[in-house]
PDB file of N, CA and C in Angstrom:
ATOM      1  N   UNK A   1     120.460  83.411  73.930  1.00  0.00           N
ATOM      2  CA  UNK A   1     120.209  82.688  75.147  1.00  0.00           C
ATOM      3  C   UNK A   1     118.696  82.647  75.377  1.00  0.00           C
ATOM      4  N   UNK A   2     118.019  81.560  75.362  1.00  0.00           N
ATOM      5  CA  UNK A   2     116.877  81.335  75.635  1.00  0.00           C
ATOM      6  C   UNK A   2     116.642  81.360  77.285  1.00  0.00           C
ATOM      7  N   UNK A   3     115.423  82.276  77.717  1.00  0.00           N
ATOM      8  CA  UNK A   3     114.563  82.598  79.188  1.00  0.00           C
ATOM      9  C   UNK A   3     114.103  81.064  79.145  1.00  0.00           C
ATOM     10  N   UNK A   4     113.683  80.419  80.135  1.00  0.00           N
ATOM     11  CA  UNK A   4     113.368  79.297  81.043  1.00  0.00           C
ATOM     12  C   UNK A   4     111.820  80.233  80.961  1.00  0.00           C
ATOM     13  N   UNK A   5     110.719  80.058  80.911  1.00  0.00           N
ATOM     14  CA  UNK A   5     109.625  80.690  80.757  1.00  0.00           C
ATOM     15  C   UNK A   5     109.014  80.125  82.151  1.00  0.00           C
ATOM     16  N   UNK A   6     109.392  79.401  82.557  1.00  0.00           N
ATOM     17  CA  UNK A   6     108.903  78.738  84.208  1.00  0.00           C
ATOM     18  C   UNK A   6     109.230  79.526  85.187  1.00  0.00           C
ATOM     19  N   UNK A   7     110.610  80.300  84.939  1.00  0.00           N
ATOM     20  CA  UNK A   7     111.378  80.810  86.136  1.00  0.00           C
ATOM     21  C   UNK A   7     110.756  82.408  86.159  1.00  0.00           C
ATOM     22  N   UNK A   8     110.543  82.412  87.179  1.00  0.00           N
ATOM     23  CA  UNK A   8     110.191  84.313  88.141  1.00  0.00           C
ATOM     24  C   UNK A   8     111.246  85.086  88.639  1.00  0.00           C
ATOM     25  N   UNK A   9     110.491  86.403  88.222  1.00  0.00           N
ATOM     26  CA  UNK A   9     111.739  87.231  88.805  1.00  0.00           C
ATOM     27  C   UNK A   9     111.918  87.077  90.455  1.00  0.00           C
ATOM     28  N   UNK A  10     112.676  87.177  91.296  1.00  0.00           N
ATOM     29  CA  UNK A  10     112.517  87.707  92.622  1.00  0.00           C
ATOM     30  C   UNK A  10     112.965  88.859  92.948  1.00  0.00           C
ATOM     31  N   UNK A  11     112.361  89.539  93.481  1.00  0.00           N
ATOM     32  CA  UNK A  11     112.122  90.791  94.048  1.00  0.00           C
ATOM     33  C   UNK A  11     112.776  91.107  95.580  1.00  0.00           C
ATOM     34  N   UNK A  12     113.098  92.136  95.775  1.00  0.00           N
ATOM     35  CA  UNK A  12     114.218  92.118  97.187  1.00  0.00           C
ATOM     36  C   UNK A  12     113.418  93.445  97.903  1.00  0.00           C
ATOM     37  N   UNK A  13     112.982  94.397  96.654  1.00  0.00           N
ATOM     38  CA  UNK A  13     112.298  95.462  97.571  1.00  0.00           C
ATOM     39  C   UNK A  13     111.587  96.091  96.406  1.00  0.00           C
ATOM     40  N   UNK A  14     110.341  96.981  97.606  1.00  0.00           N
ATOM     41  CA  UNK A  14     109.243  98.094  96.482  1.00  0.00           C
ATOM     42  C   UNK A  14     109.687  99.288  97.109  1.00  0.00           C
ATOM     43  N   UNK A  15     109.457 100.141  96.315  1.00  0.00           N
ATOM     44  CA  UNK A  15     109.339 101.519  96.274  1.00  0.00           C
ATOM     45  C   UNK A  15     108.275 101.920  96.307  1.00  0.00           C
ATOM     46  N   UNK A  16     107.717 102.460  97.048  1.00  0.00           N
ATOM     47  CA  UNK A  16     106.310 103.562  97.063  1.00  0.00           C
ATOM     48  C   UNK A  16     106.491 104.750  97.345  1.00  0.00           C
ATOM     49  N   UNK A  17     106.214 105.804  96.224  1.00  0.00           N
ATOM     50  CA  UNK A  17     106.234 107.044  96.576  1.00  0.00           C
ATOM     51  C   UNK A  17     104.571 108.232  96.749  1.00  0.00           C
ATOM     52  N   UNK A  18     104.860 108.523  97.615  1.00  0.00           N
ATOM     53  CA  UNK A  18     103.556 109.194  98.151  1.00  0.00           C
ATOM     54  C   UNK A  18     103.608 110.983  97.002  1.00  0.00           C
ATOM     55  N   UNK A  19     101.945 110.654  96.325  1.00  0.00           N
ATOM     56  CA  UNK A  19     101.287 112.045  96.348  1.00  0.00           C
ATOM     57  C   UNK A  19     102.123 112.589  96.355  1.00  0.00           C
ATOM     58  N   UNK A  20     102.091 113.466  97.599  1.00  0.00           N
ATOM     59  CA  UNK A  20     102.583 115.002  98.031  1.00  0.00           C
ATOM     60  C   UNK A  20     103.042 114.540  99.260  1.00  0.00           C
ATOM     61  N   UNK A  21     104.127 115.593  99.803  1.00  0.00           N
ATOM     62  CA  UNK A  21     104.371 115.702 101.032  1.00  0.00           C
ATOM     63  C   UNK A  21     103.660 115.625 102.395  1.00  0.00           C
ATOM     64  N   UNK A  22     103.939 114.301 103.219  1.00  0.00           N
ATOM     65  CA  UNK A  22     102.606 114.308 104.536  1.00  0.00           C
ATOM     66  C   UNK A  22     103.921 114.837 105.671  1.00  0.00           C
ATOM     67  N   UNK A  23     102.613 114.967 106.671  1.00  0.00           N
ATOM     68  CA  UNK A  23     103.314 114.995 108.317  1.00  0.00           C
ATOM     69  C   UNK A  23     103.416 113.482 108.864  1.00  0.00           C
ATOM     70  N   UNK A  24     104.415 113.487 109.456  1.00  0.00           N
ATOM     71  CA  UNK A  24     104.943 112.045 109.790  1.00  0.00           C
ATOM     72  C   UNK A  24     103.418 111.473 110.547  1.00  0.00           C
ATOM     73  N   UNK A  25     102.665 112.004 111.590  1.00  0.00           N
ATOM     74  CA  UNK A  25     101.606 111.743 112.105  1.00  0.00           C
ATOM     75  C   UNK A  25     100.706 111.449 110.969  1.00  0.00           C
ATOM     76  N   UNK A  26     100.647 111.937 109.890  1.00  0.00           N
ATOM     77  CA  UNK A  26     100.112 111.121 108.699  1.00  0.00           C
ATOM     78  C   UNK A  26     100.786 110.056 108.155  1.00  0.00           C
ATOM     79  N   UNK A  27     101.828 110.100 107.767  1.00  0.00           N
ATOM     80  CA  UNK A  27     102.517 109.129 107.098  1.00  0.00           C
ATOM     81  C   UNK A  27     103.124 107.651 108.414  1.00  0.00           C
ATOM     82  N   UNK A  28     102.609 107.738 109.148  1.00  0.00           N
ATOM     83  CA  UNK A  28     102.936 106.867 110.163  1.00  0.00           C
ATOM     84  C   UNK A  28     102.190 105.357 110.016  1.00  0.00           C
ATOM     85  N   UNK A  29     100.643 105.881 109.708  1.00  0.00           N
ATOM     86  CA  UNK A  29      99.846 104.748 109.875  1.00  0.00           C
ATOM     87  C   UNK A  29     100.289 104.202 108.498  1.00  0.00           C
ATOM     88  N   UNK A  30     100.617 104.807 107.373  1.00  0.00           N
ATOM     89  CA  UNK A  30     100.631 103.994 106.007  1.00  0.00           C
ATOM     90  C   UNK A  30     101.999 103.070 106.467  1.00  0.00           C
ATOM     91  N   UNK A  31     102.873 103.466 107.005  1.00  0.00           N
ATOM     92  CA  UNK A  31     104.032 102.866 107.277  1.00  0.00           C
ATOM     93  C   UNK A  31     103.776 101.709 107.964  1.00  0.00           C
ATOM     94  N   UNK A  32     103.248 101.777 109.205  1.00  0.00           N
ATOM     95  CA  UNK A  32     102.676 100.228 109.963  1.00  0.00           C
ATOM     96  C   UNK A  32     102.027 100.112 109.610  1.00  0.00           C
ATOM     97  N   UNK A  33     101.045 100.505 108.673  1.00  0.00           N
ATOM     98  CA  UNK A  33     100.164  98.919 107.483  1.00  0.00           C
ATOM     99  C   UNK A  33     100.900  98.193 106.562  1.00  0.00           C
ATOM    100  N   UNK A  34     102.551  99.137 105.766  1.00  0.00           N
ATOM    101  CA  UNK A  34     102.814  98.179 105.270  1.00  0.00           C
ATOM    102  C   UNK A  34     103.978  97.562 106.165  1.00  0.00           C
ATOM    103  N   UNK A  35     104.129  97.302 106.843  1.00  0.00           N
ATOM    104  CA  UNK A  35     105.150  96.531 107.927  1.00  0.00           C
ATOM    105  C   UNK A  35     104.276  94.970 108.253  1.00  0.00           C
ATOM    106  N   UNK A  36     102.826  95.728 108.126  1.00  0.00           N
ATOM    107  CA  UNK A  36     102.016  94.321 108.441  1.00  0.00           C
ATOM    108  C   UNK A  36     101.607  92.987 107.228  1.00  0.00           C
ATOM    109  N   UNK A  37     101.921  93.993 105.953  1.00  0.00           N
ATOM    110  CA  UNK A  37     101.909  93.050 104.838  1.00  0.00           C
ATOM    111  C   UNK A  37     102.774  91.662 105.303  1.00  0.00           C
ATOM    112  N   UNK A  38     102.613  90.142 104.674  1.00  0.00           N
ATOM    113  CA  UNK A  38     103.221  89.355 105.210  1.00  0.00           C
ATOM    114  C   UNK A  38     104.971  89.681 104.027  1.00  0.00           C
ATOM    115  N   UNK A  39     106.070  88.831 104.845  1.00  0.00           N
ATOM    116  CA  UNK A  39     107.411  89.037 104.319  1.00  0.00           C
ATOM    117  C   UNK A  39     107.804  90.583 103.933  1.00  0.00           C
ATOM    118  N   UNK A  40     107.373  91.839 104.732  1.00  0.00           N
ATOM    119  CA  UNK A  40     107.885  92.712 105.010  1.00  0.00           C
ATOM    120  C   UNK A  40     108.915  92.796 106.438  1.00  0.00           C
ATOM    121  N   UNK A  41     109.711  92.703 105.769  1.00  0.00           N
ATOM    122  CA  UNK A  41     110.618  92.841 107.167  1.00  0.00           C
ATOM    123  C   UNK A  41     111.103  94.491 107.764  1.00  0.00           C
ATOM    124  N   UNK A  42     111.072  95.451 106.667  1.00  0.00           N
ATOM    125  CA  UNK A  42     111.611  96.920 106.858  1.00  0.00           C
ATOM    126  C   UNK A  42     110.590  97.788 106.023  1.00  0.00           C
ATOM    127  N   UNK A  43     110.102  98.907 107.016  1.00  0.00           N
ATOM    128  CA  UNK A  43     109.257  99.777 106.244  1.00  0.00           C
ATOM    129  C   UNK A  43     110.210 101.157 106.586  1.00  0.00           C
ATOM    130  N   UNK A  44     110.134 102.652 106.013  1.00  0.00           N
ATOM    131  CA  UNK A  44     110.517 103.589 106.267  1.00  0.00           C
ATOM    132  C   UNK A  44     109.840 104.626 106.290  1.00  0.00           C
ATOM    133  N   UNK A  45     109.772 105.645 106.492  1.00  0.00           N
ATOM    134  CA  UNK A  45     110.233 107.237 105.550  1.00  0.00           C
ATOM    135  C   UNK A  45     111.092 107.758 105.428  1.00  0.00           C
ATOM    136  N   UNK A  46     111.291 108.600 104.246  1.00  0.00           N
ATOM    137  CA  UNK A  46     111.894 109.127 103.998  1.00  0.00           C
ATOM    138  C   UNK A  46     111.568 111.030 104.002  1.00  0.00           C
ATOM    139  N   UNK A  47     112.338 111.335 104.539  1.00  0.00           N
ATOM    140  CA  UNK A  47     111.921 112.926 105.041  1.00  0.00           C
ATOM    141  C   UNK A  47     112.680 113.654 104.337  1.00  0.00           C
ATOM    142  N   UNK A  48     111.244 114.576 103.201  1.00  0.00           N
ATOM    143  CA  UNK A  48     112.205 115.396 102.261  1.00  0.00           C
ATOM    144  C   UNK A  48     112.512 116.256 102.983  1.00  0.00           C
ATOM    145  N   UNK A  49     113.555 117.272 101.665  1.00  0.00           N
ATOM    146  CA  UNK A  49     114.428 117.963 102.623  1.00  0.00           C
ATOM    147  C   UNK A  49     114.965 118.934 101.138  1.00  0.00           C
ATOM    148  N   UNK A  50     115.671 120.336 101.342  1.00  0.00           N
ATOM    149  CA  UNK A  50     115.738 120.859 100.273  1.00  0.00           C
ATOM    150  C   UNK A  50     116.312 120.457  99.019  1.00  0.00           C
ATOM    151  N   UNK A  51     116.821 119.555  98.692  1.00  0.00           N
ATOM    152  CA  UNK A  51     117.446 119.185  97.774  1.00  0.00           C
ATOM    153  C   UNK A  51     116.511 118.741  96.678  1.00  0.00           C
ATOM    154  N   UNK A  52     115.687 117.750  97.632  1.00  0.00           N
ATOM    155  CA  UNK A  52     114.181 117.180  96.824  1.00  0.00           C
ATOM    156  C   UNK A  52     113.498 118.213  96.475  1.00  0.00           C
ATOM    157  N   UNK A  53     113.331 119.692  96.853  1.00  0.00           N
ATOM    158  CA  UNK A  53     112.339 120.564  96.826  1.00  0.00           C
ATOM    159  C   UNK A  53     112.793 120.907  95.769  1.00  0.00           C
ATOM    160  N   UNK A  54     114.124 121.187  95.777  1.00  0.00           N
ATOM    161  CA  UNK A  54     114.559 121.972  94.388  1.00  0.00           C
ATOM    162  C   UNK A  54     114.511 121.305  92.984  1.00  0.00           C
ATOM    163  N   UNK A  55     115.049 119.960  93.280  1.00  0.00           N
ATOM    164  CA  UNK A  55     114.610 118.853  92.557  1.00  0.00           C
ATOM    165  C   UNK A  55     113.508 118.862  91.587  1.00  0.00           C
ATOM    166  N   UNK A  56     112.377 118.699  92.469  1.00  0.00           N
ATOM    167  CA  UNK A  56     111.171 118.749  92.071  1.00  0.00           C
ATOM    168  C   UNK A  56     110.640 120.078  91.597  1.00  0.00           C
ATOM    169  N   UNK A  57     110.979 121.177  91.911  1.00  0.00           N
ATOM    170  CA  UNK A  57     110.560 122.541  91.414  1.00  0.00           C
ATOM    171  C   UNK A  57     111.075 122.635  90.028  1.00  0.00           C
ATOM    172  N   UNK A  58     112.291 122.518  89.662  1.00  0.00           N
ATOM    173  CA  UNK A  58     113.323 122.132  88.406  1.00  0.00           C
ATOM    174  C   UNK A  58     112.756 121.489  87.242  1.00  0.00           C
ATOM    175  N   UNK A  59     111.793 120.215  88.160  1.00  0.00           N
ATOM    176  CA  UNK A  59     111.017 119.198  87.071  1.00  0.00           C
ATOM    177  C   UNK A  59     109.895 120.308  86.692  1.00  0.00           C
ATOM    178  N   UNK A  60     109.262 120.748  87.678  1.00  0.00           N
ATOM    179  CA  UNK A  60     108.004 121.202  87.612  1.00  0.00           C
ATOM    180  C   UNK A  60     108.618 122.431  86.538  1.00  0.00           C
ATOM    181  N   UNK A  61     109.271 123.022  86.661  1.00  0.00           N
ATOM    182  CA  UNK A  61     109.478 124.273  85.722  1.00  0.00           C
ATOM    183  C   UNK A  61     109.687 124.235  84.274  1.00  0.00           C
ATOM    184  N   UNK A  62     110.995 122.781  84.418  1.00  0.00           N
ATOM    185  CA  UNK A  62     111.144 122.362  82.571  1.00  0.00           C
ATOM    186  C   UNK A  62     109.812 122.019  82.258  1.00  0.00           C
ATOM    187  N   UNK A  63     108.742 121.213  82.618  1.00  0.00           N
ATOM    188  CA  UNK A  63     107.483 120.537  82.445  1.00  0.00           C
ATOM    189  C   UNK A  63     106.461 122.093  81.779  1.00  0.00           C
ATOM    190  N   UNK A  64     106.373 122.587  82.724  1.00  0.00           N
ATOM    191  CA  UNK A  64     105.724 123.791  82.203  1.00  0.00           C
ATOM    192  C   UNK A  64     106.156 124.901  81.372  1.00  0.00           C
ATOM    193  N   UNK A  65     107.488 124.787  81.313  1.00  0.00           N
ATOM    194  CA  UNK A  65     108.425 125.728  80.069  1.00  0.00           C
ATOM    195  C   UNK A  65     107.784 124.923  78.657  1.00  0.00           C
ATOM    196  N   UNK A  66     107.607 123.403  78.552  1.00  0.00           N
ATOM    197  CA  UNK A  66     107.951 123.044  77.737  1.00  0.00           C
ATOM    198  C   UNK A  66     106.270 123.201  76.903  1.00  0.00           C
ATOM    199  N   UNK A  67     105.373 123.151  78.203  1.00  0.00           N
ATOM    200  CA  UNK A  67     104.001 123.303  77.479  1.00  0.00           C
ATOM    201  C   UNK A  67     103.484 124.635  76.951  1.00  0.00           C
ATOM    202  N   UNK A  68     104.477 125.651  77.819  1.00  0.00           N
ATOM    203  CA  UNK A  68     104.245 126.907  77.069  1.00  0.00           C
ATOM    204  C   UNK A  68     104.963 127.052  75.457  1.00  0.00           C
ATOM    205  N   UNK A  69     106.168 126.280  75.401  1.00  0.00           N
ATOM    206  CA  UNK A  69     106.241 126.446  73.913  1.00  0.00           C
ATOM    207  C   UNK A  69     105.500 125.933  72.847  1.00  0.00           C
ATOM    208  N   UNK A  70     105.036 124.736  73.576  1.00  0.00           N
ATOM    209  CA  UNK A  70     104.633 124.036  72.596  1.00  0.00           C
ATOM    210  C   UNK A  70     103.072 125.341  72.516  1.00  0.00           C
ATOM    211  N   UNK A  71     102.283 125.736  73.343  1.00  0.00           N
ATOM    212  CA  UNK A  71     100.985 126.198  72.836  1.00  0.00           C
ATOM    213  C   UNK A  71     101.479 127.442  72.684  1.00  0.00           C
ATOM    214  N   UNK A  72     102.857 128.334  72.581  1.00  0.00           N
ATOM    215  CA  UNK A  72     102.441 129.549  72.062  1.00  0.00           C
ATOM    216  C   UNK A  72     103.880 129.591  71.022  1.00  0.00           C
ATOM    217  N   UNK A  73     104.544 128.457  70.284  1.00  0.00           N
ATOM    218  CA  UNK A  73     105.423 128.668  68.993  1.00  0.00           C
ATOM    219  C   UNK A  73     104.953 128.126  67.935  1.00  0.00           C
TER     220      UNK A  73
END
């Protein structure tokens, strides 16, 4: 099946994920700047919570298990 090389994807939504963890009083203003982008209709946060912590600790641990083997086998 040949792509139409004219035709664009359309897009329905972005994902942006922040750095590190902010305080909503931080993460507030990034939120109503992007609300002000034009054809944003919905901005959020999302408020981690332990599941993400563990999540992410899990990553962080295989990540660094894996660099210790590699520099000391």
């Amino acid at each position: 099946m040949e792509v139409d090389a004219t035709m664009s994807n359309k897009y329905h939504s972005v994902t942006v994920a922040i750095e590190k963890g902010l305080k909503e009083e931080d993460i507030k203003p990034i939120v109503d700047a992007i609300k002000m982008i034009k054809g944003v209709i919905s901005a959020e946060g999302n408020i981690a919570d332990a599941t993400l912590y563990i999540a992410e600790s899990r990553a962080r641990h295989e990540i660094q298990q894996k660099i210790v083997d590699i520099v000391f086998k």
